[in-house]
C-alpha atoms as a PDB file:
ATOM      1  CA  UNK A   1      -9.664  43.128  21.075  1.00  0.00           C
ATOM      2  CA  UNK A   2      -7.176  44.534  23.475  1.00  0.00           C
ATOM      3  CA  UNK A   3      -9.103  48.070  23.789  1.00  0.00           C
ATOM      4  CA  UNK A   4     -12.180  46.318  24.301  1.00  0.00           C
ATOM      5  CA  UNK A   5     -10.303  43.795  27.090  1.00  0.00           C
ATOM      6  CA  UNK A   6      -8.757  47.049  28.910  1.00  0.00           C
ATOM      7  CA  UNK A   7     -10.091  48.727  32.117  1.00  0.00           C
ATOM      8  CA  UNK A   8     -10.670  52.256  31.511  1.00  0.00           C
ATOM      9  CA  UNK A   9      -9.319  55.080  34.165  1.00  0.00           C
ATOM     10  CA  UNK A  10     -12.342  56.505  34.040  1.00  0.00           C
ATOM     11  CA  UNK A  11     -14.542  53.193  35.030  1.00  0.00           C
ATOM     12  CA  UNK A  12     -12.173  51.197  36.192  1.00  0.00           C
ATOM     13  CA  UNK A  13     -13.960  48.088  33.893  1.00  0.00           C
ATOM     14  CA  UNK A  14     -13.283  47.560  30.248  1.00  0.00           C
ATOM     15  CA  UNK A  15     -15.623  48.678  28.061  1.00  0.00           C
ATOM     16  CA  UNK A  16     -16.684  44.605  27.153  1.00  0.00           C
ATOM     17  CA  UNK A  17     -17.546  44.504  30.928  1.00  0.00           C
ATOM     18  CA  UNK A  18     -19.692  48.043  30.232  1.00  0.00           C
ATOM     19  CA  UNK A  19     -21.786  46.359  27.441  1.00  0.00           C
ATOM     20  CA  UNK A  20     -21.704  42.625  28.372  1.00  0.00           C
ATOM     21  CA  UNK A  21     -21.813  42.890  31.929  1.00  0.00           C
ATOM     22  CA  UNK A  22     -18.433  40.196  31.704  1.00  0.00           C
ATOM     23  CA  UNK A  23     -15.115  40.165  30.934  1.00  0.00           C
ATOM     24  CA  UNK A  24     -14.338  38.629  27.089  1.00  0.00           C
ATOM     25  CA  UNK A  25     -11.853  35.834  26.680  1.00  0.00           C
ATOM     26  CA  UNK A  26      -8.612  36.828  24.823  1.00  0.00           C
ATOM     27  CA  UNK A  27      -6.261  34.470  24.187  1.00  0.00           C
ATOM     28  CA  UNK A  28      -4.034  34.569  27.362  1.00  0.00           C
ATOM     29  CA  UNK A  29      -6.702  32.740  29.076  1.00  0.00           C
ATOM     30  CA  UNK A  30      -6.014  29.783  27.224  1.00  0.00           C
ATOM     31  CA  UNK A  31      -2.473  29.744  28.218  1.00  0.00           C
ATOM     32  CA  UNK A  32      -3.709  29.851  32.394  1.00  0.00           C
ATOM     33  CA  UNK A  33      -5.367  26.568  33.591  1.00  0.00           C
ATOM     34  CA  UNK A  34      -9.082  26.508  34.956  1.00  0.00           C
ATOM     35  CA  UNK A  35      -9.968  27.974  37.849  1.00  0.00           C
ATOM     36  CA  UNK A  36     -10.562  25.533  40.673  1.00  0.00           C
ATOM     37  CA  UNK A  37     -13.730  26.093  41.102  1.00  0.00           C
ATOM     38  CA  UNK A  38     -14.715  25.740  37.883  1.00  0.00           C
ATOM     39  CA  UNK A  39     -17.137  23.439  36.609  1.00  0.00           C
ATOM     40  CA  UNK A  40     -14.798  20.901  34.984  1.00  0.00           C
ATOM     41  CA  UNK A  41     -14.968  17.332  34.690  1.00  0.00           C
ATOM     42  CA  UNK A  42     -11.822  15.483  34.929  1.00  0.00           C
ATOM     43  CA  UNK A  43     -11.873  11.529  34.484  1.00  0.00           C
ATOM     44  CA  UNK A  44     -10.875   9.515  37.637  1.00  0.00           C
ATOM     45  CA  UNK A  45      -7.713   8.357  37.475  1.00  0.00           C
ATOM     46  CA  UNK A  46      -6.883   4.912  36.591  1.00  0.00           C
ATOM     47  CA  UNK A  47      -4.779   2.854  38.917  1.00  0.00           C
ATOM     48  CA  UNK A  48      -3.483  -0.522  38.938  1.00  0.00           C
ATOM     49  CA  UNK A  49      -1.565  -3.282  41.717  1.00  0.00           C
ATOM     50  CA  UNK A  50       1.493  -4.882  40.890  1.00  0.00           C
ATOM     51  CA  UNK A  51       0.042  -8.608  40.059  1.00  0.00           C
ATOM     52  CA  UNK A  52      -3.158  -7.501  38.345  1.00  0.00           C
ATOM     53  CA  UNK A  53      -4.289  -8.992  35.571  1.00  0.00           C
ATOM     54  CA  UNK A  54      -5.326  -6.657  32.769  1.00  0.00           C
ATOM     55  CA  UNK A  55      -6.130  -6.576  29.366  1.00  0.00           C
ATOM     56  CA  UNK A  56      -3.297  -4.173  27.219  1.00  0.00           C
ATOM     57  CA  UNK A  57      -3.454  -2.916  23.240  1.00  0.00           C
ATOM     58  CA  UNK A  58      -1.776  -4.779  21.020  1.00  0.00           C
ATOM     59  CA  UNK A  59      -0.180  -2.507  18.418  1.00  0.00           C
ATOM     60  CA  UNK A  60       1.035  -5.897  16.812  1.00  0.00           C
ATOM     61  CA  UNK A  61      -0.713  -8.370  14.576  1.00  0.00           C
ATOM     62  CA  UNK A  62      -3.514  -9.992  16.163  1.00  0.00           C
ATOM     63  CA  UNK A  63      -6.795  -8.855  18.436  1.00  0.00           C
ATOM     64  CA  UNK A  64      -6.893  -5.212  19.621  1.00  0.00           C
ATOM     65  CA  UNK A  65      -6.374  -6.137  23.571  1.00  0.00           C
ATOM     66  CA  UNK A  66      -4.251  -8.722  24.675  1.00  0.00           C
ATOM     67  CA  UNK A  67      -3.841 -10.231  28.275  1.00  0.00           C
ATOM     68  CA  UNK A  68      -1.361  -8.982  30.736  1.00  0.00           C
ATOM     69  CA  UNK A  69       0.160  -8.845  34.276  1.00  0.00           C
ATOM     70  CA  UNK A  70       0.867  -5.180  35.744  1.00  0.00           C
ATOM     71  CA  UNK A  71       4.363  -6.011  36.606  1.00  0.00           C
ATOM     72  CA  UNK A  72       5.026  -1.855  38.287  1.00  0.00           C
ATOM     73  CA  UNK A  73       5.035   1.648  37.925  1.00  0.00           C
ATOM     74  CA  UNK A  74       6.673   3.862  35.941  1.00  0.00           C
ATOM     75  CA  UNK A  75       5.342   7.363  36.911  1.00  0.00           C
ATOM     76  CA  UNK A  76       2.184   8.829  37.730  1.00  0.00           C
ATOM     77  CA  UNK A  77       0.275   6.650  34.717  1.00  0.00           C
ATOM     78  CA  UNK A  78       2.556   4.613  33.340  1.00  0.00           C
ATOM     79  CA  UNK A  79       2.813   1.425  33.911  1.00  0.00           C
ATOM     80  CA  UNK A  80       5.628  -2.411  32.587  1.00  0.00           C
ATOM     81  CA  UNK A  81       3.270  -5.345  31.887  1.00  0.00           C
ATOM     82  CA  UNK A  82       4.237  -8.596  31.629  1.00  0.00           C
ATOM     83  CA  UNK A  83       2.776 -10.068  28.370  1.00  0.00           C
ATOM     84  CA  UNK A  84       2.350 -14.201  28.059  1.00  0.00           C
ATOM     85  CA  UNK A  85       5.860 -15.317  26.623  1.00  0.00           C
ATOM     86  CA  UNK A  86       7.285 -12.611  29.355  1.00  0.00           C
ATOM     87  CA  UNK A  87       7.370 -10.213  26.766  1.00  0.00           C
ATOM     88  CA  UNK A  88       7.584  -6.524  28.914  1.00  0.00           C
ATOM     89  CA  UNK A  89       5.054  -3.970  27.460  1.00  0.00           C
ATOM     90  CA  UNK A  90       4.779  -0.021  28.755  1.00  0.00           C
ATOM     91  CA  UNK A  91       2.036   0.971  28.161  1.00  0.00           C
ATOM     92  CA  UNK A  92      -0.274   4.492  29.320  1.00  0.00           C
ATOM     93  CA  UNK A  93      -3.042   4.074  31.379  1.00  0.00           C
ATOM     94  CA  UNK A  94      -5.277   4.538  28.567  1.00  0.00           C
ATOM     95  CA  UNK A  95      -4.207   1.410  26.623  1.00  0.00           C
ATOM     96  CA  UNK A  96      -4.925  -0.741  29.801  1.00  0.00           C
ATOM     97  CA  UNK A  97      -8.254  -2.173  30.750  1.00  0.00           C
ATOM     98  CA  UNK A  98      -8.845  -3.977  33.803  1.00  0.00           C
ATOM     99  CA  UNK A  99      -9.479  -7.839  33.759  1.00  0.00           C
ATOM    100  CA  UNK A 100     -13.477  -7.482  34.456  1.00  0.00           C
ATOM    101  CA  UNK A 101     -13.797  -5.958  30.935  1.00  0.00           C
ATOM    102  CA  UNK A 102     -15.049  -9.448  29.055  1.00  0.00           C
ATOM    103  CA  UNK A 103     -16.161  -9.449  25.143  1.00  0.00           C
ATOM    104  CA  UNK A 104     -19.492  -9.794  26.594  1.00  0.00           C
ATOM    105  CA  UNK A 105     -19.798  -6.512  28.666  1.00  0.00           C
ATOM    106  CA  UNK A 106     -17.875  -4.705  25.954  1.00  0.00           C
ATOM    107  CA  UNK A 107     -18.071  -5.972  21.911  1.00  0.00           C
ATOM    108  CA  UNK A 108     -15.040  -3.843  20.720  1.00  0.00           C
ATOM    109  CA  UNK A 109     -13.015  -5.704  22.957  1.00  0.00           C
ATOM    110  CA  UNK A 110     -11.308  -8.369  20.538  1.00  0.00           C
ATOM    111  CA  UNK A 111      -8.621 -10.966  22.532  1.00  0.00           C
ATOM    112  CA  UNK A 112      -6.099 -12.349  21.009  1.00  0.00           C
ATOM    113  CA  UNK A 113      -4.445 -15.332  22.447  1.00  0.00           C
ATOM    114  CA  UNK A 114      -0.941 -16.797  21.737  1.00  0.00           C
ATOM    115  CA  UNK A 115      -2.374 -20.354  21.456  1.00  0.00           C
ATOM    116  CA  UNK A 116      -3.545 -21.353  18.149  1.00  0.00           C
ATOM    117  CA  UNK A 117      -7.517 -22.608  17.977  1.00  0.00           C
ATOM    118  CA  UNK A 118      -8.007 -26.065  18.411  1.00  0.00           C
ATOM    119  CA  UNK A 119      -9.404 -27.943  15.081  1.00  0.00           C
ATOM    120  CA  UNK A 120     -12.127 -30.529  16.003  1.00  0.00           C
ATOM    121  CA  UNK A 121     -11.715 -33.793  13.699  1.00  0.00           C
ATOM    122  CA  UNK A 122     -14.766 -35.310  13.362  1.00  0.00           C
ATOM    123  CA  UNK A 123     -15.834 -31.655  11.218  1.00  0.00           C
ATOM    124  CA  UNK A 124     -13.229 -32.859   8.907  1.00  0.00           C
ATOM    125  CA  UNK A 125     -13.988 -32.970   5.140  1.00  0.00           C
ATOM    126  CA  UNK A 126     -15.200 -36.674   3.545  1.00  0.00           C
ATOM    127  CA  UNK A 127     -12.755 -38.670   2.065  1.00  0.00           C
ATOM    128  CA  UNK A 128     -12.389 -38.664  -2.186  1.00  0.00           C
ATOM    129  CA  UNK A 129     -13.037 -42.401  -1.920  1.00  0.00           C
ATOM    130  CA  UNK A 130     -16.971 -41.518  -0.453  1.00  0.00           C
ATOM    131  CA  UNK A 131     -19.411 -40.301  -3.343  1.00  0.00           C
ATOM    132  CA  UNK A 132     -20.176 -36.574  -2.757  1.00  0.00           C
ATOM    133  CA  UNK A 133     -23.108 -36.275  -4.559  1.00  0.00           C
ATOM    134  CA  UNK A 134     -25.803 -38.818  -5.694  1.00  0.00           C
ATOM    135  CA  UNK A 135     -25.548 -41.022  -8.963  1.00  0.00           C
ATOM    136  CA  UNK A 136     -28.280 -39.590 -10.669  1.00  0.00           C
ATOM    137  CA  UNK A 137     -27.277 -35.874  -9.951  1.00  0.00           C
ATOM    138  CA  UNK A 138     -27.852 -33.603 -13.124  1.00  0.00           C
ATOM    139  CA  UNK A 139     -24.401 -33.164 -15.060  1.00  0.00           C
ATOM    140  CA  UNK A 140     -22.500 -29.831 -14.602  1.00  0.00           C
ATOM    141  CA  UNK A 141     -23.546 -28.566 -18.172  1.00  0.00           C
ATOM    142  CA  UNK A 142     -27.027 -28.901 -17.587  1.00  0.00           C
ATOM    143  CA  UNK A 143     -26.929 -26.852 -14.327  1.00  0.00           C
ATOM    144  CA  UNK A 144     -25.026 -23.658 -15.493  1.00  0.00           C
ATOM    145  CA  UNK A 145     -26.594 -20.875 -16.555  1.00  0.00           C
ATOM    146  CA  UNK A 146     -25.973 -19.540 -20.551  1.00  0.00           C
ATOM    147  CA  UNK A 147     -24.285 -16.535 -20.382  1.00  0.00           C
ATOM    148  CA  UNK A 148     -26.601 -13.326 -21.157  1.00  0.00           C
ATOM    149  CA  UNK A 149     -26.585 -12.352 -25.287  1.00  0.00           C
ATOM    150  CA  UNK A 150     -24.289  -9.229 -25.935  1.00  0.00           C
ATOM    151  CA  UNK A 151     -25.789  -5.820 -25.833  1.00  0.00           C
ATOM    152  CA  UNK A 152     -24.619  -3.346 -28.361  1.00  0.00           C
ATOM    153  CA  UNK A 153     -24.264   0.050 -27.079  1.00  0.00           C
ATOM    154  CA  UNK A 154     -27.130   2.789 -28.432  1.00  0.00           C
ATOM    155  CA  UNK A 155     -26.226   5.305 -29.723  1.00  0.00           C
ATOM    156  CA  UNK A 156     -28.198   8.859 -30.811  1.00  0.00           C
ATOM    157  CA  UNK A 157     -29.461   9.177 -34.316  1.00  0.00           C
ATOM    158  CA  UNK A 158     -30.052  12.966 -33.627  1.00  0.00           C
ATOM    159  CA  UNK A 159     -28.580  15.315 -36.360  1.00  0.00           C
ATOM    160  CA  UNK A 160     -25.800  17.513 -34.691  1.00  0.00           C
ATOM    161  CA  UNK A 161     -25.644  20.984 -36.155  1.00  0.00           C
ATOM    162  CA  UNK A 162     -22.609  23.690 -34.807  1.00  0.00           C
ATOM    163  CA  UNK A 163     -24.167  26.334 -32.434  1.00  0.00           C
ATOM    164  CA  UNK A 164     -24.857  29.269 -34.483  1.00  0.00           C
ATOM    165  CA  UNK A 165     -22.349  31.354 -33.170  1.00  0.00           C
ATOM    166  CA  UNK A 166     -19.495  29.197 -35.328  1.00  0.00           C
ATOM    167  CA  UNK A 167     -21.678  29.806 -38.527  1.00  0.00           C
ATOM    168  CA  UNK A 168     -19.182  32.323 -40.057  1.00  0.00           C
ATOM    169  CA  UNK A 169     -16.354  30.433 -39.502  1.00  0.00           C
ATOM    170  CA  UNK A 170     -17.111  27.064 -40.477  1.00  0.00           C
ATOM    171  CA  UNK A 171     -18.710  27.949 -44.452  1.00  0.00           C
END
């Protein structure tokens, strides 16, 4: 690889250059960063105000993305958020979401919220004292099925004979 990577005295271009018309990769080029006009996409970077409200993973129990306050910086794309409770929270860029996300406009967004749910009364079960079912409802043992008859297991009748190889052993 390195003879082939080498410019020759005699050229002046390796001989990879002579036959490919390019220089070959080795792996010192992965150790140098992209040129800059290379062809490279790079994300836009994330950035967030103090006082924005945000949506931040939740590595505990609960929903996947819980809401937040960016409270400030730490570093280029860090940043403390203030959780409900005031619980702080660091978290990277890349765990925070912007408030404009909704479960709507994205469906693996799942919120959890430190507020239990409500419970509606009037879906509440009916009392033992009212009848359930009617009075001339079909008694339990008439409604359940009889349980399937047991199935022996089959077996072969075939007549197994020793392969012919074991014949002088087994007389």
């Amino acid at each position: 690889m390195n003879f082939r990577r080498t410019p020759l005295a005699l050229h002046g271009i390796s001989p990879a250059e002579i036959m490919l018309g390019r220089q070959i990769r080795c792996h010192l080029d992965l150790v140098h960063s992209p040129s800059p006009n290379s062809n490279a996409l790079e994300a836009p970077h994330k950035s967030f105000q103090n006082g924005e409200e945000v949506y931040i993973r939740n590595y505990a129990s609960g929903g996947r993305w819980v809401p937040g306050v960016i409270n400030n910086p730490i570093g280029n794309k860090m940043y403390s958020v203030e959780r409900p409770g005031g619980l702080l929270a660091e978290r990277h860029t890349d765990q925070i979401r912007p408030l404009i996300d909704s479960p709507k406009n994205n469906p693996d967004l799942e919120i959890s919220v430190d507020s239990p749910p409500s419970v509606d009364i009037s879906d509440s079960p009916p009392h033992a004292s009212e009848p359930s079912c009617p009075a001339d409802a079909v008694s339990p043992a008439e409604t359940l099925p009889s349980p399937p008859p047991a199935v022996s297991t089959r077996h072969s009748t075939r007549t197994r004979k020793p392969p012919v190889r074991f014949r002088d052993y087994l007389s």
